[in-house]
PDB file of N, CA and C in Angstrom:
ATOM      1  N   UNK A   1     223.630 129.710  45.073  1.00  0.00           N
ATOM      2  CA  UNK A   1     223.205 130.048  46.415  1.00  0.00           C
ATOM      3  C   UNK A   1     223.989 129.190  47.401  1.00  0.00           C
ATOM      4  N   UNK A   2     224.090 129.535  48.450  1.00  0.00           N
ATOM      5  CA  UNK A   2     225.322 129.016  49.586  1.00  0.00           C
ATOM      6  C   UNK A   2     224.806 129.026  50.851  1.00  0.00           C
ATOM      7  N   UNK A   3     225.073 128.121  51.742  1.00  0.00           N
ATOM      8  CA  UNK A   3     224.274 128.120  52.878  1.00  0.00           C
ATOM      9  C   UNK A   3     225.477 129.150  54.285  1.00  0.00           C
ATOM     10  N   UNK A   4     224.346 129.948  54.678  1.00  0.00           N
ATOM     11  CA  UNK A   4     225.113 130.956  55.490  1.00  0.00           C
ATOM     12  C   UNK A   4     225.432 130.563  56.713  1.00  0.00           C
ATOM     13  N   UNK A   5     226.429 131.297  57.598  1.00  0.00           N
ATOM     14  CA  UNK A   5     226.649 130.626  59.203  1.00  0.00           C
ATOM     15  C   UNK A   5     225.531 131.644  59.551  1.00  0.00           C
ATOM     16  N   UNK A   6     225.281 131.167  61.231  1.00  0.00           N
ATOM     17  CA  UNK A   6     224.558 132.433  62.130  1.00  0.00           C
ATOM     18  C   UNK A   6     223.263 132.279  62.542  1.00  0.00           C
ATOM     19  N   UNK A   7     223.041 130.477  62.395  1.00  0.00           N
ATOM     20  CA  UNK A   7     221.434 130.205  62.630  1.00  0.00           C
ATOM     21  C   UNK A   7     221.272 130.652  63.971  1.00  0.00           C
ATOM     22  N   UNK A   8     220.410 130.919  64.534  1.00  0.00           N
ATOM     23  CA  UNK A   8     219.995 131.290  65.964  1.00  0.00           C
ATOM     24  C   UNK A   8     219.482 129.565  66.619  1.00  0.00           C
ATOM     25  N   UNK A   9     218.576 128.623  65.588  1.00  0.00           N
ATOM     26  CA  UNK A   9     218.131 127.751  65.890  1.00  0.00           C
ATOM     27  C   UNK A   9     218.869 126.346  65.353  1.00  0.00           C
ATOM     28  N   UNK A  10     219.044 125.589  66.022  1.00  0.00           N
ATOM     29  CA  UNK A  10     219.866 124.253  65.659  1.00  0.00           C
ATOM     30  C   UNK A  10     219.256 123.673  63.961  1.00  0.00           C
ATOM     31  N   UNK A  11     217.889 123.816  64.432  1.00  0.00           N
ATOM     32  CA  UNK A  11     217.018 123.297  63.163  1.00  0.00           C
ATOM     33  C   UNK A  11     217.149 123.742  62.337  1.00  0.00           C
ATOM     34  N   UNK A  12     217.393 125.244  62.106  1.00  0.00           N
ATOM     35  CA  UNK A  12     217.673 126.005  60.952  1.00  0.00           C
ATOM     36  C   UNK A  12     219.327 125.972  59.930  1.00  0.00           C
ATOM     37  N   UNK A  13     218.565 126.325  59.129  1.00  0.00           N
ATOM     38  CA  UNK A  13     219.837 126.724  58.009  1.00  0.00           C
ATOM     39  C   UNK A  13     219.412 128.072  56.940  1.00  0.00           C
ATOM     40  N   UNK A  14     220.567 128.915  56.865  1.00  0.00           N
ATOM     41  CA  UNK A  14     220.184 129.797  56.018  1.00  0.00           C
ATOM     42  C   UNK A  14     220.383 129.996  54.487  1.00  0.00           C
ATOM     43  N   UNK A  15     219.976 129.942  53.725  1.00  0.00           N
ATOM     44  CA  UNK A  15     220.741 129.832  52.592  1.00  0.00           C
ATOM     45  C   UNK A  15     220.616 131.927  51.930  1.00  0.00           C
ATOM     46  N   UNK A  16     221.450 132.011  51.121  1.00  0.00           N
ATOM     47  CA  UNK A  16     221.432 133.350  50.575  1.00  0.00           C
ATOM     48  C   UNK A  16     222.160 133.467  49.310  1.00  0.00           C
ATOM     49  N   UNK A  17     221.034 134.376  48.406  1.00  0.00           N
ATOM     50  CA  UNK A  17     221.411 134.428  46.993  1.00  0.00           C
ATOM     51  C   UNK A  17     220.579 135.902  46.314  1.00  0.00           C
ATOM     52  N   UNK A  18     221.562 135.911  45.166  1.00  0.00           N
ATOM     53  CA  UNK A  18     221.681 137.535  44.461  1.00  0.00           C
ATOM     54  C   UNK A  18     221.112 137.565  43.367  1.00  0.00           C
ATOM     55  N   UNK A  19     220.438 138.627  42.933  1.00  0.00           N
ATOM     56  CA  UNK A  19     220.330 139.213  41.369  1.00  0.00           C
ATOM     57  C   UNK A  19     220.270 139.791  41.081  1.00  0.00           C
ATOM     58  N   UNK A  20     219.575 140.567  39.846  1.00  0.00           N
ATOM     59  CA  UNK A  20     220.077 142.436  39.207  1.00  0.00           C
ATOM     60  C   UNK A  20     218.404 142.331  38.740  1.00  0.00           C
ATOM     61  N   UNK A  21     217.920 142.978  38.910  1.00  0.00           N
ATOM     62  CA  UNK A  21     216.563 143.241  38.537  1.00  0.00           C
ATOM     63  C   UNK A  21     216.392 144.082  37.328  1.00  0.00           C
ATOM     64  N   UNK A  22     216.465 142.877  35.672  1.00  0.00           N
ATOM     65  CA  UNK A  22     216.285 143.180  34.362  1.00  0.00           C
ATOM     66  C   UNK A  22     215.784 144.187  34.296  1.00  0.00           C
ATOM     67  N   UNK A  23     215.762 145.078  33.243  1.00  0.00           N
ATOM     68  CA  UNK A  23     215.259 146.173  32.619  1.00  0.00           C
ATOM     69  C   UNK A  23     214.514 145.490  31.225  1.00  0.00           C
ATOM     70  N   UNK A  24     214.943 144.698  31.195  1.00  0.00           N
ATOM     71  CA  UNK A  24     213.939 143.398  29.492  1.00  0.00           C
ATOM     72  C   UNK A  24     213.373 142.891  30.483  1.00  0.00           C
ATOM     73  N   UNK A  25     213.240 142.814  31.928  1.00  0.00           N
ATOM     74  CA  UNK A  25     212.039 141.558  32.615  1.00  0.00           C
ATOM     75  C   UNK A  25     210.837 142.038  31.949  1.00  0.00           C
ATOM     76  N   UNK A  26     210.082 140.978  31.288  1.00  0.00           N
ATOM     77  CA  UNK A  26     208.560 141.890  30.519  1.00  0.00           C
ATOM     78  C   UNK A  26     207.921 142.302  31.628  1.00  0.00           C
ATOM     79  N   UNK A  27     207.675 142.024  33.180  1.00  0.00           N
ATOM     80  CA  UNK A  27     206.722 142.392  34.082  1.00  0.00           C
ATOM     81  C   UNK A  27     206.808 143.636  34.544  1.00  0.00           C
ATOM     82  N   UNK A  28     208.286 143.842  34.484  1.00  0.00           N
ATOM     83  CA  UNK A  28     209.128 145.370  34.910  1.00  0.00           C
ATOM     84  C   UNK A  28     208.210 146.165  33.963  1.00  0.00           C
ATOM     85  N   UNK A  29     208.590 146.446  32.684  1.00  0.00           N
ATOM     86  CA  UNK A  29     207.853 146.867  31.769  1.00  0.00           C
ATOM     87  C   UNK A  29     206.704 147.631  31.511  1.00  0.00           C
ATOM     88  N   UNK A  30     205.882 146.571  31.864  1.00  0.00           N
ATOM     89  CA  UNK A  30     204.487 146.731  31.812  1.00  0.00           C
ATOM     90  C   UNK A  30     203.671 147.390  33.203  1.00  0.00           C
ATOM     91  N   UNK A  31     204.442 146.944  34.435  1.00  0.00           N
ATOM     92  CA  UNK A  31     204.298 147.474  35.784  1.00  0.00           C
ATOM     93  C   UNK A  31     204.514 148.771  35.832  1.00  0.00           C
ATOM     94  N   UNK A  32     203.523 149.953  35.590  1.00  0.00           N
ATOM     95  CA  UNK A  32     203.487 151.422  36.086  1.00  0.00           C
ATOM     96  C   UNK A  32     204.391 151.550  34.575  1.00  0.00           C
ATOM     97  N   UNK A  33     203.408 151.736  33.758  1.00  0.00           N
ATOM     98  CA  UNK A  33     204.140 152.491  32.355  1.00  0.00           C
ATOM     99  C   UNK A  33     205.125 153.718  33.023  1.00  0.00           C
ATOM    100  N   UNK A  34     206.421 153.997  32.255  1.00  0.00           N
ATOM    101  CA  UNK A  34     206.853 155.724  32.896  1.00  0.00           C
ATOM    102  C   UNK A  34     207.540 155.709  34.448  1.00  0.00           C
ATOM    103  N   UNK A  35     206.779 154.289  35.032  1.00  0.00           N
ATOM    104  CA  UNK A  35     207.706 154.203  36.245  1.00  0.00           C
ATOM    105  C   UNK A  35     207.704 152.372  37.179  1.00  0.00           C
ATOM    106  N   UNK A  36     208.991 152.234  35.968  1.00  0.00           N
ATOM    107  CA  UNK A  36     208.764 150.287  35.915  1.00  0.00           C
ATOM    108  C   UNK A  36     209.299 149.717  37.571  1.00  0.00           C
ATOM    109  N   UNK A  37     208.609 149.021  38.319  1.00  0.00           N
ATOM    110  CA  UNK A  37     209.067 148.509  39.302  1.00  0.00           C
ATOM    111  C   UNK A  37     208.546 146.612  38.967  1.00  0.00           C
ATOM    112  N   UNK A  38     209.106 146.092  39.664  1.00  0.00           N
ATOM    113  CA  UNK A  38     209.298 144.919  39.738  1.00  0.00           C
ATOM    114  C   UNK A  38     208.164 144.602  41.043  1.00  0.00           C
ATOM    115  N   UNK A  39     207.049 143.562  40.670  1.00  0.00           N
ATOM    116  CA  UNK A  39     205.532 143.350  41.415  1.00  0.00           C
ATOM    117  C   UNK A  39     206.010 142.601  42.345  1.00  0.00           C
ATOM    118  N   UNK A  40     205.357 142.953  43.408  1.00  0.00           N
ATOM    119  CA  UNK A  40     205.403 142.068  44.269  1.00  0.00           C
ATOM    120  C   UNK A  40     205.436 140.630  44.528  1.00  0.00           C
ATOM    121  N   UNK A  41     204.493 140.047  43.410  1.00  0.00           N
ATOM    122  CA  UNK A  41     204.421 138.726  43.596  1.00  0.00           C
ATOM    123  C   UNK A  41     205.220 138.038  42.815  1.00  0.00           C
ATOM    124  N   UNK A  42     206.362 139.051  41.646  1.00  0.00           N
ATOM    125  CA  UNK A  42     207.326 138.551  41.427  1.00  0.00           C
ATOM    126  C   UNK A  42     208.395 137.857  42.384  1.00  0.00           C
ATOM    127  N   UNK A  43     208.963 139.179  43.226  1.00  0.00           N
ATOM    128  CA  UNK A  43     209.510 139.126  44.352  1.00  0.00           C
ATOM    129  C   UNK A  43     209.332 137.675  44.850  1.00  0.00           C
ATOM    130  N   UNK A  44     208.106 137.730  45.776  1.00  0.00           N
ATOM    131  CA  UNK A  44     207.759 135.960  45.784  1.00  0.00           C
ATOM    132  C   UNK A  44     208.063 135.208  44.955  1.00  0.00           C
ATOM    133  N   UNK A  45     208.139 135.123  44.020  1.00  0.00           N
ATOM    134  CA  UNK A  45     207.929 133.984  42.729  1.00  0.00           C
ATOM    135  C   UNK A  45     209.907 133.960  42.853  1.00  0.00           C
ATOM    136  N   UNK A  46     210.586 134.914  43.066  1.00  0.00           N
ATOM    137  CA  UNK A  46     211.865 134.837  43.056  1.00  0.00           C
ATOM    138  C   UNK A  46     212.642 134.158  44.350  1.00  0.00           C
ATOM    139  N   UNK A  47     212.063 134.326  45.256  1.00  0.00           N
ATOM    140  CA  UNK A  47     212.026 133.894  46.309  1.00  0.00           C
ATOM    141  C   UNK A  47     211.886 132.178  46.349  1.00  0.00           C
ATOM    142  N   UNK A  48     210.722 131.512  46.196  1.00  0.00           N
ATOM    143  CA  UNK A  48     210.183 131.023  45.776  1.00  0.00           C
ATOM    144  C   UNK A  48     210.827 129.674  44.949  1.00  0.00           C
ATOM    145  N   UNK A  49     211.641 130.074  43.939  1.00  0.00           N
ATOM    146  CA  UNK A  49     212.736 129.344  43.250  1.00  0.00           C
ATOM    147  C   UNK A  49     213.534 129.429  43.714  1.00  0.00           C
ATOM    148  N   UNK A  50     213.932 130.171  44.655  1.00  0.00           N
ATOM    149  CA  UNK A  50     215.182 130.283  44.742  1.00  0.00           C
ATOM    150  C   UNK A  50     214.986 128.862  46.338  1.00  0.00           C
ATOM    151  N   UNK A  51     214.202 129.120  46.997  1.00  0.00           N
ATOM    152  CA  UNK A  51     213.392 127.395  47.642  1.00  0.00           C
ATOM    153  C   UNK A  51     213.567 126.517  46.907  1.00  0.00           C
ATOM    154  N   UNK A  52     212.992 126.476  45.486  1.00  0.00           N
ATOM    155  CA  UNK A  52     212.525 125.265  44.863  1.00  0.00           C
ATOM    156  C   UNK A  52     214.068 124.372  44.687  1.00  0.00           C
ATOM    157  N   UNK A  53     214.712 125.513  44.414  1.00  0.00           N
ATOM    158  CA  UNK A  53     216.230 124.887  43.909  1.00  0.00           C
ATOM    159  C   UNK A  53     217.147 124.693  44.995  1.00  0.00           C
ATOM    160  N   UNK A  54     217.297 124.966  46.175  1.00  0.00           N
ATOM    161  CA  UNK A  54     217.401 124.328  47.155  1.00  0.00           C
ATOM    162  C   UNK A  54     216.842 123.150  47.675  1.00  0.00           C
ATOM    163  N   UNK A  55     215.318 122.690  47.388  1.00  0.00           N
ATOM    164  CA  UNK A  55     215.503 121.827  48.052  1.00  0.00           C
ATOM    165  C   UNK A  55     215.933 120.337  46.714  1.00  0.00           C
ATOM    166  N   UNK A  56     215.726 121.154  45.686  1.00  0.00           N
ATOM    167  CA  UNK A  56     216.060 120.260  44.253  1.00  0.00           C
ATOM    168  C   UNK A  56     217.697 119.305  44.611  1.00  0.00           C
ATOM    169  N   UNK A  57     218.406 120.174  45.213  1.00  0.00           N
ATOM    170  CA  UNK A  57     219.670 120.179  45.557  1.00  0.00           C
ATOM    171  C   UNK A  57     219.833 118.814  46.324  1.00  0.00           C
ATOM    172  N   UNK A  58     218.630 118.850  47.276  1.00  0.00           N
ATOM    173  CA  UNK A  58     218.612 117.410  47.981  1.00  0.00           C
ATOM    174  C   UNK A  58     217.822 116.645  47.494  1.00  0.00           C
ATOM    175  N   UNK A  59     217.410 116.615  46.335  1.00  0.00           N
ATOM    176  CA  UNK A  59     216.516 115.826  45.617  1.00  0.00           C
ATOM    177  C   UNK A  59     215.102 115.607  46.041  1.00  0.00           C
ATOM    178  N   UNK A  60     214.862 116.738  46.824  1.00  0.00           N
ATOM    179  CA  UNK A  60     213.370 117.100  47.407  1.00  0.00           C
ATOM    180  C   UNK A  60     212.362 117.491  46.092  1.00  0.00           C
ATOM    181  N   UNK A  61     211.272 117.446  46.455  1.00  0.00           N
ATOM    182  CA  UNK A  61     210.067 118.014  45.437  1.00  0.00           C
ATOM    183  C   UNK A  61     209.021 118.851  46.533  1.00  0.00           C
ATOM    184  N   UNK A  62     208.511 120.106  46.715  1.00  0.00           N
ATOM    185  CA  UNK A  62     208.263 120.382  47.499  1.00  0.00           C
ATOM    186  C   UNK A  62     206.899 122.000  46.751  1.00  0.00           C
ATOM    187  N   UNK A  63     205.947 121.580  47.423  1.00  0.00           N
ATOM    188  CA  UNK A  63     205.137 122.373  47.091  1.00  0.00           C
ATOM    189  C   UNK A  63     204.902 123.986  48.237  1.00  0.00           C
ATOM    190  N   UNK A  64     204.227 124.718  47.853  1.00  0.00           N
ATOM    191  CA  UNK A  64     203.844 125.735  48.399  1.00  0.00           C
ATOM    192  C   UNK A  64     202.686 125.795  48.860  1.00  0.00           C
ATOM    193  N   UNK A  65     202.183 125.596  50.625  1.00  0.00           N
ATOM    194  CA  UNK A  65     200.685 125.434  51.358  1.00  0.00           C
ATOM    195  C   UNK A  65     200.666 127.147  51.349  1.00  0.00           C
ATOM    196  N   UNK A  66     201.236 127.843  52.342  1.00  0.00           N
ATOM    197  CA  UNK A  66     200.711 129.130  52.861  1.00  0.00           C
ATOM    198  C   UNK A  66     202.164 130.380  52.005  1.00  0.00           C
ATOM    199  N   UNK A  67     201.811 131.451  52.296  1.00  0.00           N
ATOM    200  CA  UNK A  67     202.476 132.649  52.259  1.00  0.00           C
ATOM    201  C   UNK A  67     202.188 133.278  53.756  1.00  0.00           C
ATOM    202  N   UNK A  68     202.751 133.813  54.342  1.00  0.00           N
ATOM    203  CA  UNK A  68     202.673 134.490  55.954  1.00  0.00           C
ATOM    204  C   UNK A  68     203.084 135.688  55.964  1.00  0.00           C
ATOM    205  N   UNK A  69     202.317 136.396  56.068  1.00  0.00           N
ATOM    206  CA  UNK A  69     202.921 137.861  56.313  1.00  0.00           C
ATOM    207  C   UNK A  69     204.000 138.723  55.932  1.00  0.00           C
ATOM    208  N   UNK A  70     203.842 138.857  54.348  1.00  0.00           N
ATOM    209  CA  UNK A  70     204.274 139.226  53.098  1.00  0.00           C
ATOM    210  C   UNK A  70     204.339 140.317  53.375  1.00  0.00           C
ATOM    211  N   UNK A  71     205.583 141.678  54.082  1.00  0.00           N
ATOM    212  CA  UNK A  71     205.456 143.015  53.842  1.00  0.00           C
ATOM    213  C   UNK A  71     206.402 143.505  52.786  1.00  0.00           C
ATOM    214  N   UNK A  72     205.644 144.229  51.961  1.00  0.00           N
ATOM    215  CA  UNK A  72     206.531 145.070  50.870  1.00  0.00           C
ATOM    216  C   UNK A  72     206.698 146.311  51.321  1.00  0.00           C
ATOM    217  N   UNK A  73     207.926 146.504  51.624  1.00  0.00           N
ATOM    218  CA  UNK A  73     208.354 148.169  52.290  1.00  0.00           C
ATOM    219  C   UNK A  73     208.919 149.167  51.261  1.00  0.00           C
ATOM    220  N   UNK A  74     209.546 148.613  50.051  1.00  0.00           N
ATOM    221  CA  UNK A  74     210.179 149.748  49.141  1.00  0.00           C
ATOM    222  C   UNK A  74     210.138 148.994  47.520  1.00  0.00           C
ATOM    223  N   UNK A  75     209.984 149.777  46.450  1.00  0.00           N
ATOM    224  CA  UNK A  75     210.044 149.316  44.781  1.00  0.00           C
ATOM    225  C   UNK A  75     211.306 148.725  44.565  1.00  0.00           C
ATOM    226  N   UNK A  76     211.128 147.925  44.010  1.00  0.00           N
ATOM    227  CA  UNK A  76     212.471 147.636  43.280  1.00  0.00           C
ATOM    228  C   UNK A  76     212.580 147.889  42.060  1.00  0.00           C
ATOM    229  N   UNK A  77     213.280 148.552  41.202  1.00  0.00           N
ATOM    230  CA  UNK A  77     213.905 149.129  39.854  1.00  0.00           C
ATOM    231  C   UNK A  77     214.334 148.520  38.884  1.00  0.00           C
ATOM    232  N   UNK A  78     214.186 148.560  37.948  1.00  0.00           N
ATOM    233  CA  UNK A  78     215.189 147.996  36.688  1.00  0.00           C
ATOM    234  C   UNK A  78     216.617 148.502  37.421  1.00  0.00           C
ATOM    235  N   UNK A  79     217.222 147.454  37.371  1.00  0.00           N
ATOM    236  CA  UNK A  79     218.907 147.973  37.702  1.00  0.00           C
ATOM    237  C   UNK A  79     219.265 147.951  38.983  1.00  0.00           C
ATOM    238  N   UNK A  80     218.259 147.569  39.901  1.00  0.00           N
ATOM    239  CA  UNK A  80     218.855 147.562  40.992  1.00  0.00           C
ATOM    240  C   UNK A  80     219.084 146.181  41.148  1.00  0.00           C
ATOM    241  N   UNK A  81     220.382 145.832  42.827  1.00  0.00           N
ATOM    242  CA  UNK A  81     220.855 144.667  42.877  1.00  0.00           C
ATOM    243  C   UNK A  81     220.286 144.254  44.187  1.00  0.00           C
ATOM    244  N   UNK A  82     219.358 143.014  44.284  1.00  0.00           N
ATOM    245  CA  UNK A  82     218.672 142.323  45.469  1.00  0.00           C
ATOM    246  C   UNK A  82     219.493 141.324  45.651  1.00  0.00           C
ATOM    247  N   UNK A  83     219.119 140.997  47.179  1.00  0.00           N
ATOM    248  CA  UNK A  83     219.901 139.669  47.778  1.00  0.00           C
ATOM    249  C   UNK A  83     218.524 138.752  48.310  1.00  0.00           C
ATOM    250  N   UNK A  84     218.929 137.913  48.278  1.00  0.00           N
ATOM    251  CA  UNK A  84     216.997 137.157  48.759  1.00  0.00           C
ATOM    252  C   UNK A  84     218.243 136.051  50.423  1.00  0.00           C
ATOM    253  N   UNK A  85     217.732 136.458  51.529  1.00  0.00           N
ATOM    254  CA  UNK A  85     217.773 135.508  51.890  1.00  0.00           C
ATOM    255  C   UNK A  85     217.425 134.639  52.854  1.00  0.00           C
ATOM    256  N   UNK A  86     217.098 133.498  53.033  1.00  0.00           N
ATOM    257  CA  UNK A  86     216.043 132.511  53.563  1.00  0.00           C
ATOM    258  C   UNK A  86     216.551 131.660  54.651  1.00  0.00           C
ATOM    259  N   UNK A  87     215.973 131.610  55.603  1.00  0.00           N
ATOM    260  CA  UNK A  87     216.453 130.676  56.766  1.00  0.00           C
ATOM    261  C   UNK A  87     214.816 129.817  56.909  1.00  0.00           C
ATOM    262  N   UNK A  88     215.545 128.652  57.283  1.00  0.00           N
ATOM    263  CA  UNK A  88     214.354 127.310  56.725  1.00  0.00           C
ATOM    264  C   UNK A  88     214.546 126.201  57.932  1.00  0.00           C
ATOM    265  N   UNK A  89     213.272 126.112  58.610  1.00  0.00           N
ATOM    266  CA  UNK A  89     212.930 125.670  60.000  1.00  0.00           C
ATOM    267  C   UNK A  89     212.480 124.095  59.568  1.00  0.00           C
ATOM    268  N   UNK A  90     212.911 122.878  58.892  1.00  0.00           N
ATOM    269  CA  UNK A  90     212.555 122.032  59.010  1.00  0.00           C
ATOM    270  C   UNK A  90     211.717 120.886  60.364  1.00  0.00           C
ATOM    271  N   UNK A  91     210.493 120.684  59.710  1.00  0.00           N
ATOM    272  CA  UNK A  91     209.358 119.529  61.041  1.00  0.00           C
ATOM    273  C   UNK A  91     208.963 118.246  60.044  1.00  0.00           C
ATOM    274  N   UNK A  92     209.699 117.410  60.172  1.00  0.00           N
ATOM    275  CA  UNK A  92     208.821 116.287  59.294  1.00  0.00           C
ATOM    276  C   UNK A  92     208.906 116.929  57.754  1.00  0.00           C
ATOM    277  N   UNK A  93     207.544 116.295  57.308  1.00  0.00           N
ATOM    278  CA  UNK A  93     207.418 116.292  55.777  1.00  0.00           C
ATOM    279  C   UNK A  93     207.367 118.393  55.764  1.00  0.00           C
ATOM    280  N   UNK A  94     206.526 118.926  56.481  1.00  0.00           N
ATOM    281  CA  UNK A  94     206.578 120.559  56.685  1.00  0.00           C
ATOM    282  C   UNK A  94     207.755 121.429  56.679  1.00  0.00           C
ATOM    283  N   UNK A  95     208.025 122.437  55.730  1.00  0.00           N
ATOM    284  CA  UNK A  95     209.069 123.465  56.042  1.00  0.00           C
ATOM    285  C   UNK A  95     208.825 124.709  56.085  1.00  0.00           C
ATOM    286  N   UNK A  96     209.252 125.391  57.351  1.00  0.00           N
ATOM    287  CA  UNK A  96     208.662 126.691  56.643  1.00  0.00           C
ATOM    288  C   UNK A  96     209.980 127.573  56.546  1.00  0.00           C
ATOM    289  N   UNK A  97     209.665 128.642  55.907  1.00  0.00           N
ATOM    290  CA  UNK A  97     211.037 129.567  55.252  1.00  0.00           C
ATOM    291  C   UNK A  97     210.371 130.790  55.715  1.00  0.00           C
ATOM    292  N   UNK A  98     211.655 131.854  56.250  1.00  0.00           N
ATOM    293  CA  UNK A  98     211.461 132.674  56.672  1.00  0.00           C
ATOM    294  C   UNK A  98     212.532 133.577  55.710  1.00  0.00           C
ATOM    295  N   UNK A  99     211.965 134.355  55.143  1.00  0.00           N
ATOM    296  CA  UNK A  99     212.693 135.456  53.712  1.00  0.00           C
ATOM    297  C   UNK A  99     213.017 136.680  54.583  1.00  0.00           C
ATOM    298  N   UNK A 100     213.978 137.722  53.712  1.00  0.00           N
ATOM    299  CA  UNK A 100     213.904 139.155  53.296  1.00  0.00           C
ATOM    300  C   UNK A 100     214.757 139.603  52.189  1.00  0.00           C
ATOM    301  N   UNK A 101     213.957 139.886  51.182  1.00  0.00           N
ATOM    302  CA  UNK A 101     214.798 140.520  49.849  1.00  0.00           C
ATOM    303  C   UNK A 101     215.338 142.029  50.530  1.00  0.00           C
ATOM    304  N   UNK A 102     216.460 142.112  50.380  1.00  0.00           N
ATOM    305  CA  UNK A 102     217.100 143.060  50.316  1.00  0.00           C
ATOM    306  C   UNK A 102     217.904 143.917  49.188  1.00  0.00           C
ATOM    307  N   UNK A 103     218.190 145.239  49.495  1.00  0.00           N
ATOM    308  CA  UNK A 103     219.071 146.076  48.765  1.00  0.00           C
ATOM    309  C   UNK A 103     219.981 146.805  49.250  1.00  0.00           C
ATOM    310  N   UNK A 104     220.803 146.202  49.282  1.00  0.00           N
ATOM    311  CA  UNK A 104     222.442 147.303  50.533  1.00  0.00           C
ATOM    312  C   UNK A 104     221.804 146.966  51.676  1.00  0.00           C
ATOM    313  N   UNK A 105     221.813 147.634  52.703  1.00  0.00           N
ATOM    314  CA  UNK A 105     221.276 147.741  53.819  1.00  0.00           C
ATOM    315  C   UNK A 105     219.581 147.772  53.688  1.00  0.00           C
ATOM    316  N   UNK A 106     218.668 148.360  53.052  1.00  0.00           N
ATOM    317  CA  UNK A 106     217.196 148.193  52.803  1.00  0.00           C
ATOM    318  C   UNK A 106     216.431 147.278  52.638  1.00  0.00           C
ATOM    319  N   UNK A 107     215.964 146.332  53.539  1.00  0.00           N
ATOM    320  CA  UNK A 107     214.442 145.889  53.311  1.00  0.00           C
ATOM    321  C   UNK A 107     213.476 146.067  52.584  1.00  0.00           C
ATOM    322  N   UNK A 108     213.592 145.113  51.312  1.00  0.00           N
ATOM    323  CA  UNK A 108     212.708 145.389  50.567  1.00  0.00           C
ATOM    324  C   UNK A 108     211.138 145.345  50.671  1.00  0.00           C
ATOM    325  N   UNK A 109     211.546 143.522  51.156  1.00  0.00           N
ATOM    326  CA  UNK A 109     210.225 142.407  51.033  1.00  0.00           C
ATOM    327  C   UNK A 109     210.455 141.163  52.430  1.00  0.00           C
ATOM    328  N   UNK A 110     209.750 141.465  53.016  1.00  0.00           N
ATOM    329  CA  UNK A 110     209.955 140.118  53.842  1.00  0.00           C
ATOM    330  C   UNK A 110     208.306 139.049  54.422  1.00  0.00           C
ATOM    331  N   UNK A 111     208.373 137.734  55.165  1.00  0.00           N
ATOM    332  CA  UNK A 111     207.763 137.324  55.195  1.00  0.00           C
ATOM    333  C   UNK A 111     208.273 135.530  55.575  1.00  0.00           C
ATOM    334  N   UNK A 112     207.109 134.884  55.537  1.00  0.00           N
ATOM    335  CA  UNK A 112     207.111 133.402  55.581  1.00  0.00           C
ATOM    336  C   UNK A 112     206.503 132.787  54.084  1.00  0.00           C
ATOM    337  N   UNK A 113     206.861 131.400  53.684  1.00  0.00           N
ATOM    338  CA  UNK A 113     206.536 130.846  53.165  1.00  0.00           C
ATOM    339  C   UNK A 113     206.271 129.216  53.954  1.00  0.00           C
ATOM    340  N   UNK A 114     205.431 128.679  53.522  1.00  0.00           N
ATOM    341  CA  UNK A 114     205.074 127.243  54.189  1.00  0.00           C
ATOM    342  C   UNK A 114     205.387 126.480  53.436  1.00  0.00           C
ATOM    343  N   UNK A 115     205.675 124.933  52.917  1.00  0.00           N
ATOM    344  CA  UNK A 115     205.862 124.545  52.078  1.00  0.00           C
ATOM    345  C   UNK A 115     205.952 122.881  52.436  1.00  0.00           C
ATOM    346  N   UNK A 116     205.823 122.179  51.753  1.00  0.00           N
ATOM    347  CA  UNK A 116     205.519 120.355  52.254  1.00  0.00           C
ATOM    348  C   UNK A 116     206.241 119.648  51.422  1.00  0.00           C
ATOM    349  N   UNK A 117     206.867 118.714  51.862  1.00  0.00           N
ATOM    350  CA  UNK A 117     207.577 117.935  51.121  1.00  0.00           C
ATOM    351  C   UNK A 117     206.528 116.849  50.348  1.00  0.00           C
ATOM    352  N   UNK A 118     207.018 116.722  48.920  1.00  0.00           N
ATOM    353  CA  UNK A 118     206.116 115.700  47.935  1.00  0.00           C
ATOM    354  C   UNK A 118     206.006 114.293  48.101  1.00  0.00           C
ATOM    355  N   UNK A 119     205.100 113.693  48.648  1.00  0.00           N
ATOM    356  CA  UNK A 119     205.773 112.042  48.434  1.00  0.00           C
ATOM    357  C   UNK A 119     205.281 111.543  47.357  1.00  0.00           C
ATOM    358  N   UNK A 120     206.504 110.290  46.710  1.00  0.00           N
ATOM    359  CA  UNK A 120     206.477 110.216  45.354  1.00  0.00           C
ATOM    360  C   UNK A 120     206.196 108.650  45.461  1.00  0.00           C
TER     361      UNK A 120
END
């Protein structure tokens, strides 16, 4: 994952990253026998890491407080190719991330995540 130009806000940074949505993912699978889509709260959960390992990057540890206004607009498929990507409003120990999984031009999934830095 790579951090993108084009913040609107000084504070911000965007980062953006890709994947192929398995046809062996077991959740695919099991999600709508006959017509496999990939769950929503996968989506998140992909999202999600794809945070965690960013902030790993700076040797952050960082938990998950809220989810914000999570819209799922279209399925995603075995075989199709998503882009996840996140622009992240740092305040103090608080971050929040602002997502949209995409496909080509389509909106998959978008939303906020909240998230706090760990003290160790």
């Amino acid at each position: 994952m790579a951090i993108a130009d084009g913040c609107e806000d000084s504070r911000a940074q965007q980062y953006r990253g890709a994947c192929i949505c398995a046809r062996f993912f077991s959740v695919v699978s099991g999600h709508f026998p006959g017509e496999p889509i990939l769950p929503g709260m996968a989506l998140v959960h992909v999202v999600w890491q794809a945070i965690v390992r960013e902030a790993g990057k700076r040797a952050e540890e960082i938990t998950l407080t809220k989810l914000k206004r999570v819209r799922f607009t279209q399925p995603v498929r075995p075989g199709d190719h998503i882009a996840v990507l996140i622009t992240v409003i740092e305040e103090g120990s608080e971050s929040t991330y602002s997502f949209k999984v995409v496909s080509g031009e389509n909106v998959i999934c978008s939303g906020g995540i909240a998230a706090k830095k760990i003290n160790k």
